[in-house]
Every structure is written in C-alpha cells, then in structure tokens.
C-alpha atoms as a PDB file:
ATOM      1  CA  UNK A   1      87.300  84.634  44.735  1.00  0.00           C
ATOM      2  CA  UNK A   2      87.611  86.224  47.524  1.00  0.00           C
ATOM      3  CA  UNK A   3      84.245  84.207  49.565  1.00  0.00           C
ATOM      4  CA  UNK A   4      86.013  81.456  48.397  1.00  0.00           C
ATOM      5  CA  UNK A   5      89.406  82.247  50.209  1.00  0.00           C
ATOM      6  CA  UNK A   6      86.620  83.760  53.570  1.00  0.00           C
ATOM      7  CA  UNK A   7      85.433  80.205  53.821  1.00  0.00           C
ATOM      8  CA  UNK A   8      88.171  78.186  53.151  1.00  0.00           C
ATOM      9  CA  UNK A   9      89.943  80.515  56.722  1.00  0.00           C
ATOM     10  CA  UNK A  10      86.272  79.814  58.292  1.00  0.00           C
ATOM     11  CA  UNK A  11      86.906  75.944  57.481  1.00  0.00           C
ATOM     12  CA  UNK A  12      90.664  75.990  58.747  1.00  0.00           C
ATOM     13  CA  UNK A  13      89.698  78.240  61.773  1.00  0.00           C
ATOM     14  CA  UNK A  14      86.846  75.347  62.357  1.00  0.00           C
ATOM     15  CA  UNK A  15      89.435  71.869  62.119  1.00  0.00           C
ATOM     16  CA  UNK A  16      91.557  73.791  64.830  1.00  0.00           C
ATOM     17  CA  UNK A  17      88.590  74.440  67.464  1.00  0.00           C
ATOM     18  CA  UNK A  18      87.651  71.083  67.046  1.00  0.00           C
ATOM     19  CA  UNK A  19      91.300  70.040  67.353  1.00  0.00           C
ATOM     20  CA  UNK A  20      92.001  72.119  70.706  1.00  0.00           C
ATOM     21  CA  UNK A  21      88.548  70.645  71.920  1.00  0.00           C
ATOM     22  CA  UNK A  22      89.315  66.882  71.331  1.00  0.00           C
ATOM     23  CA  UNK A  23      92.739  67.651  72.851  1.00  0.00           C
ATOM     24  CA  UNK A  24      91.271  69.247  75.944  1.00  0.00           C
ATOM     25  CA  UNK A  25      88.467  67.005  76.546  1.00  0.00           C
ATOM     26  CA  UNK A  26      89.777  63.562  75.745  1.00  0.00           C
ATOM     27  CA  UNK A  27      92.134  63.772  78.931  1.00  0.00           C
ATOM     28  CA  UNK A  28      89.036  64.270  80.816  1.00  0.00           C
ATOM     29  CA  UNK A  29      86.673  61.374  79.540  1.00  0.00           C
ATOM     30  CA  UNK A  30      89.777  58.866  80.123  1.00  0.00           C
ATOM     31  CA  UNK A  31      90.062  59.934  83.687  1.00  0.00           C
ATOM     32  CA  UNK A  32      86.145  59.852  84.469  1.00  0.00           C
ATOM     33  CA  UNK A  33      86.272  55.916  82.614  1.00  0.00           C
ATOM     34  CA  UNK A  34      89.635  55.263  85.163  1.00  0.00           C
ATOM     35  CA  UNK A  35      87.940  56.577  87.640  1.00  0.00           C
ATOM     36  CA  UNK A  36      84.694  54.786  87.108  1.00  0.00           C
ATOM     37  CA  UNK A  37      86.325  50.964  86.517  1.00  0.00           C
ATOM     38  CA  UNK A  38      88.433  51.942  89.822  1.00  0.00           C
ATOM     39  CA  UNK A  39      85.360  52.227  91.872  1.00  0.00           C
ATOM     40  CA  UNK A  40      83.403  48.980  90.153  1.00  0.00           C
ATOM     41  CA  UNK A  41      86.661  46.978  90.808  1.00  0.00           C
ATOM     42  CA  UNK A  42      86.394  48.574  94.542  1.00  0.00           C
ATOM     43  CA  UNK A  43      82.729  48.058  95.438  1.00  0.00           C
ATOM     44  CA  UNK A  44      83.061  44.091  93.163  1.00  0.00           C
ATOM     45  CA  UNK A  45      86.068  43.238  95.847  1.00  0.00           C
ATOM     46  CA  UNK A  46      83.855  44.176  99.121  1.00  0.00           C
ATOM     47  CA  UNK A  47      85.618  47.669  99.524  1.00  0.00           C
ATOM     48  CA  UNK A  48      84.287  51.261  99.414  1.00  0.00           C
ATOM     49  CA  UNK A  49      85.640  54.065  97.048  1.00  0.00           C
ATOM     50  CA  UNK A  50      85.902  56.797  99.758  1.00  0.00           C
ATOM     51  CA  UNK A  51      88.853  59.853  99.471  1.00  0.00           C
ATOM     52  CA  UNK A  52      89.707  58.971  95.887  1.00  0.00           C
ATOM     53  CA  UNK A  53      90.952  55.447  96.586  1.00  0.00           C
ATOM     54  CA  UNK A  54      89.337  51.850  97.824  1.00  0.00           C
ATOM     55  CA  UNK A  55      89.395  51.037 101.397  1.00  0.00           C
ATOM     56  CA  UNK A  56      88.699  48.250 103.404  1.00  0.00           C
ATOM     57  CA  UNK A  57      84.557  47.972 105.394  1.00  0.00           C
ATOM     58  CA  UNK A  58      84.203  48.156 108.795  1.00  0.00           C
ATOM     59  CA  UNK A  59      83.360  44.242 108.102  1.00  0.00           C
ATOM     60  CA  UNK A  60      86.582  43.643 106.128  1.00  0.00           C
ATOM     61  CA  UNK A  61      85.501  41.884 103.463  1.00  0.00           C
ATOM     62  CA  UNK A  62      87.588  43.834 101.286  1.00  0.00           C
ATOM     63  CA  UNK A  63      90.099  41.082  99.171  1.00  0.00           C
ATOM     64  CA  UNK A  64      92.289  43.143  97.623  1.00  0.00           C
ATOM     65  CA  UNK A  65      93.796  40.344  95.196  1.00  0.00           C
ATOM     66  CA  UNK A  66      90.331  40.486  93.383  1.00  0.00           C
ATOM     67  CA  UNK A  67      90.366  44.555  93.358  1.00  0.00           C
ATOM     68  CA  UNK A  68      94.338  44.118  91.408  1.00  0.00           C
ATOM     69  CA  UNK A  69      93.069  41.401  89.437  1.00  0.00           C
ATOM     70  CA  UNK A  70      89.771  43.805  88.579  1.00  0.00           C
ATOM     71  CA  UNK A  71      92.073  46.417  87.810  1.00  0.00           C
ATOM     72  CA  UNK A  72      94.469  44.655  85.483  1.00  0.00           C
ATOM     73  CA  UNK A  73      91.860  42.866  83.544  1.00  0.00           C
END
C-alpha cells in the first residue's frame, strides 16, 4: 500500500511541474509569435523592424495603413 500511495505523490508532484512549466512558458511562445507577425507585417509594408518596433527606409516606402491592416488581420 504504501508504493501505491509513493507513486500516486510522484504522479501529483509530476501534473504540478508540468503545470508551473506550461504556465511559465506559454507567456513566452505568445510573445516570440507577436513578435514574429509584428516584424512580417513590418518588412510586407516596406518598413524595417529595428529597436523593437517598425520604422520607415531611408527610401520611405514604408505604408503604414498596410502594416495596421497586417496587424489586425
């Protein structure tokens, strides 16, 4: 009986690290996929991801209607 009652604590002590590690690494993969769209949508409306946000070229041919629109969709 008592193995039994060892590995049902092993199980329980398993859920929960698997629990904590979904918890702590979901926020992470969400912000890498944000971050990834935000700099297709950049580079797709002529702009360059550069300091964490989009910014225009030195040729402007950054349109930043099709970067919201990118964004939104």
């Amino acid at each position: 009986m008592k193995e039994a009652a060892g590995e049902a604590n092993l199980t329980v002590v398993a859920i929960i690290l698997i629990g904590v590690i979904a918890a702590v690494v979901t926020p992470l993969i969400t912000n890498m996929v944000n971050t990834s769209k935000e700099k297709s949508c950049c580079t797709t409306a002529g702009g360059v991801w550069k300091n964490n946000r989009c910014q225009n070229t030195s040729a402007n041919t950054f349109d930043n209607a099709t970067y919201q629109a990118c964004l939104s969709g």
